[in-house]
N, C-alpha and C. Protein backbone atom coordinates (compact mmCIF):
# COMPACT_ATOMS: atom_id res chain seq x y z
N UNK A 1 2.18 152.08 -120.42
CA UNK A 1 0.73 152.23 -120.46
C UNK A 1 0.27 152.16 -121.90
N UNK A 2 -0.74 151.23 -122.16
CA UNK A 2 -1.42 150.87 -123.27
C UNK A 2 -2.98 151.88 -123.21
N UNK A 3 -3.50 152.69 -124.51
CA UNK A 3 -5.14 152.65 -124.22
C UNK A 3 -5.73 152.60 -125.82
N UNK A 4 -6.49 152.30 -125.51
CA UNK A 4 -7.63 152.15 -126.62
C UNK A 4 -8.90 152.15 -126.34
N UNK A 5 -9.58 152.92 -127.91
CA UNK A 5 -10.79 153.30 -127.77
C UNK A 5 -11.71 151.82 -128.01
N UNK A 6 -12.90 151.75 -127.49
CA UNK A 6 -14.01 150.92 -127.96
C UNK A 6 -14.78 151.72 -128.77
N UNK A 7 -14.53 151.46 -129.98
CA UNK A 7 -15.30 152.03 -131.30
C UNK A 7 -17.06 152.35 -130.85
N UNK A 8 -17.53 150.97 -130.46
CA UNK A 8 -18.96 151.02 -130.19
C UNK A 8 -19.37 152.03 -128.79
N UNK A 9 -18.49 152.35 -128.04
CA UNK A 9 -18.82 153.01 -126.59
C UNK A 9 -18.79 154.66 -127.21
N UNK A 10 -17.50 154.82 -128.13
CA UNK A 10 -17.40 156.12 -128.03
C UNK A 10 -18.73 157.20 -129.01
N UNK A 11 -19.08 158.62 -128.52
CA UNK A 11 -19.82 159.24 -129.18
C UNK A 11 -19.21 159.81 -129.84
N UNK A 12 -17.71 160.07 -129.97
CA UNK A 12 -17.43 161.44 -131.23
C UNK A 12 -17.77 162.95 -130.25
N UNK A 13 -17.14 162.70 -128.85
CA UNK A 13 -17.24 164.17 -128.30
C UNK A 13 -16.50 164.67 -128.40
N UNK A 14 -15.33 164.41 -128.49
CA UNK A 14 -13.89 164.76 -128.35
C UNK A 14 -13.11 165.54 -127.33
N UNK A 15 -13.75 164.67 -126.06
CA UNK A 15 -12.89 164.96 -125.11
C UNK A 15 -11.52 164.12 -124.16
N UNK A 16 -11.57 163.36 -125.22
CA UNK A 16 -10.03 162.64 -125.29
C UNK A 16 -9.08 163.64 -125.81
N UNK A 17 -9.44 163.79 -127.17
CA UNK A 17 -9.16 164.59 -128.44
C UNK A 17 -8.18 165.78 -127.74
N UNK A 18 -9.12 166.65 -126.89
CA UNK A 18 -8.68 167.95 -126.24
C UNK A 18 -8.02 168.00 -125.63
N UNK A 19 -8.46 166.93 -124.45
CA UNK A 19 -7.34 166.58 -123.20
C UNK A 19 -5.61 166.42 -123.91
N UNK A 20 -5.70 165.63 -124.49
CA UNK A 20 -4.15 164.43 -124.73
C UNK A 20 -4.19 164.43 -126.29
N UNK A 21 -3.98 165.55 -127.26
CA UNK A 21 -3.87 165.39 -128.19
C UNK A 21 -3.28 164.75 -129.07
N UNK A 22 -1.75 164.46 -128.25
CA UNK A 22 -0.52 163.81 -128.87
C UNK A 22 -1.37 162.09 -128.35
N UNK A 23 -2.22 161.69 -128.25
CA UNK A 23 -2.27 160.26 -128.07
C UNK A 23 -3.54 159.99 -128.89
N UNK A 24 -4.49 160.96 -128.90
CA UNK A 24 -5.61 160.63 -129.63
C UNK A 24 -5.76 161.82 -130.39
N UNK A 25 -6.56 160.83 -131.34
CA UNK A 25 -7.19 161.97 -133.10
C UNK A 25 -8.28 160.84 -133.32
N UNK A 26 -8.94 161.80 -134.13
CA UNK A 26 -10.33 160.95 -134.98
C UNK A 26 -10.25 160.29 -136.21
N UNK A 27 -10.75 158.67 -135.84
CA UNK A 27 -10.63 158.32 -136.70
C UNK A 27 -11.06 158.44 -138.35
N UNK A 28 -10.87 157.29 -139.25
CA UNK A 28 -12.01 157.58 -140.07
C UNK A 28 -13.66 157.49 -140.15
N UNK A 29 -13.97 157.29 -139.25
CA UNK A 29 -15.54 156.99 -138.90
C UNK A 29 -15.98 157.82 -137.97
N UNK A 30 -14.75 159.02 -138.13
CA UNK A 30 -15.48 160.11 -137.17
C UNK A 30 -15.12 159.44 -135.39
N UNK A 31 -14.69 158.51 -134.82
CA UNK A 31 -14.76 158.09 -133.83
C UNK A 31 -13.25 158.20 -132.82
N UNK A 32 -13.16 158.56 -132.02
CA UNK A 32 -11.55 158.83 -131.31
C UNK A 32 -10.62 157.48 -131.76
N UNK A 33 -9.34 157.31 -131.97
CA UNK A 33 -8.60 156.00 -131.80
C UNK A 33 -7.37 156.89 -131.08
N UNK A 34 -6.40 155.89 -130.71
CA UNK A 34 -4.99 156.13 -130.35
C UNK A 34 -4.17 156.04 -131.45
N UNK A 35 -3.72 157.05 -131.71
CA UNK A 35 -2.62 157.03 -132.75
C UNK A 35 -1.15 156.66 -131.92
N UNK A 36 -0.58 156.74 -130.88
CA UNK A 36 0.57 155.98 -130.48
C UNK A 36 0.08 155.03 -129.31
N UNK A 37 0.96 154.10 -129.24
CA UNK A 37 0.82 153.01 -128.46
C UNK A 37 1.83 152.02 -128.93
N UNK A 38 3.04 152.08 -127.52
CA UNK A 38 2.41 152.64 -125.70
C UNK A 38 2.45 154.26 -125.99
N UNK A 39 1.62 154.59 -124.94
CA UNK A 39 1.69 155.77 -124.68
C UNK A 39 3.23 156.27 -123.96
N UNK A 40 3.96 157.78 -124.78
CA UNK A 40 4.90 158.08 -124.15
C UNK A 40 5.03 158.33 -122.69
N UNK A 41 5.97 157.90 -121.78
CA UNK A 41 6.26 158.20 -120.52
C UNK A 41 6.05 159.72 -119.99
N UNK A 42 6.11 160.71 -121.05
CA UNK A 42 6.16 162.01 -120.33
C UNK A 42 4.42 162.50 -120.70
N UNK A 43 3.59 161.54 -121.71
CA UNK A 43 2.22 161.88 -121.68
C UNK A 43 1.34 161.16 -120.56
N UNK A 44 1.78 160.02 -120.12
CA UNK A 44 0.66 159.23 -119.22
C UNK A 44 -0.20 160.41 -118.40
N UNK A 45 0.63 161.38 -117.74
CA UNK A 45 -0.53 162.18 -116.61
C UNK A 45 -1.61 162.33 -117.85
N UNK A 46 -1.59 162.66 -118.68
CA UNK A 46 -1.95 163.34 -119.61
C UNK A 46 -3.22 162.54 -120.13
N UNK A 47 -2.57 161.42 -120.81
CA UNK A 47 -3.85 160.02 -121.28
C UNK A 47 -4.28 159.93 -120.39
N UNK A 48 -4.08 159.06 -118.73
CA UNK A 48 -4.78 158.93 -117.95
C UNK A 48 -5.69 159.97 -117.55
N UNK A 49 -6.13 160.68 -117.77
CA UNK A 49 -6.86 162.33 -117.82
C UNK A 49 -8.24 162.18 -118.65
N UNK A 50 -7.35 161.91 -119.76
CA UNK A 50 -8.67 161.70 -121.18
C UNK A 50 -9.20 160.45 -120.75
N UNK A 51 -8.38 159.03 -120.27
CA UNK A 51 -9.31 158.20 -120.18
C UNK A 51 -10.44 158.61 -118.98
N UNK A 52 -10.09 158.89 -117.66
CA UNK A 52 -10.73 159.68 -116.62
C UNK A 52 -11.90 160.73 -117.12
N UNK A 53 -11.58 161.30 -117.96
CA UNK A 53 -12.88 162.15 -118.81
C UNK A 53 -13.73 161.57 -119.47
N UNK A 54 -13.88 160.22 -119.83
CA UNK A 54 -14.25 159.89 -121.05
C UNK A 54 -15.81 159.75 -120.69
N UNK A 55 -16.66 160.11 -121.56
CA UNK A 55 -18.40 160.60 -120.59
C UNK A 55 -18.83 158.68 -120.32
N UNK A 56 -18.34 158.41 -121.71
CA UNK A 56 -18.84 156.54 -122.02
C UNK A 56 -17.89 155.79 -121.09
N UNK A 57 -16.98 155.60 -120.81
CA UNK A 57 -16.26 155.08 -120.44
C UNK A 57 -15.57 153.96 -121.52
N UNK A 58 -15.54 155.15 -122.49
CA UNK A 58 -14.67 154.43 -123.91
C UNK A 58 -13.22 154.03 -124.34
N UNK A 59 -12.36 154.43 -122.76
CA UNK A 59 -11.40 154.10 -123.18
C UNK A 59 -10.75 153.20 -122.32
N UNK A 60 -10.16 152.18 -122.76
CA UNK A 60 -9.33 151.43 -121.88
C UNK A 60 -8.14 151.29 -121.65
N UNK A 61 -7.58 151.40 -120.43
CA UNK A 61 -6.33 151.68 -120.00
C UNK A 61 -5.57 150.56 -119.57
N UNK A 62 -4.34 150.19 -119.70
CA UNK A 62 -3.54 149.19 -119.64
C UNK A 62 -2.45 149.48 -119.23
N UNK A 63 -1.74 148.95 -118.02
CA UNK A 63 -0.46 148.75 -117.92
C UNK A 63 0.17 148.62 -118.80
């Protein structure tokens, strides 16, 4: 599983952030990114969660 943020969708709520910490942090523009990718096998419940939360629908998820 691949995800990434769309810079332009996201607000800076940080509820990726909270959910799945080990996959997302803020970037420098203040905006969520994925710091690993692929996502580890024992986090997916986990990412898939934050992307499922996301208010914008800022994140995209990938096989």
């Amino acid at each position: 599983m691949r995800v990434e943020v769309i810079n332009d969708l996201c607000i800076s709520c940080g509820a990726c952030i909270n959910t799945c910490p080990e996959v997302f942090e803020w970037g420098p523009d203040d905006k969520a990114v994925a710091k690993v990718n692929p996502v580890p096998s024992g986090l997916e419940a986990e990412a898939h969660e934050a992307v499922e939360g996301c208010p914008t629908a800022a994140i995209k998820e990938e096989e």
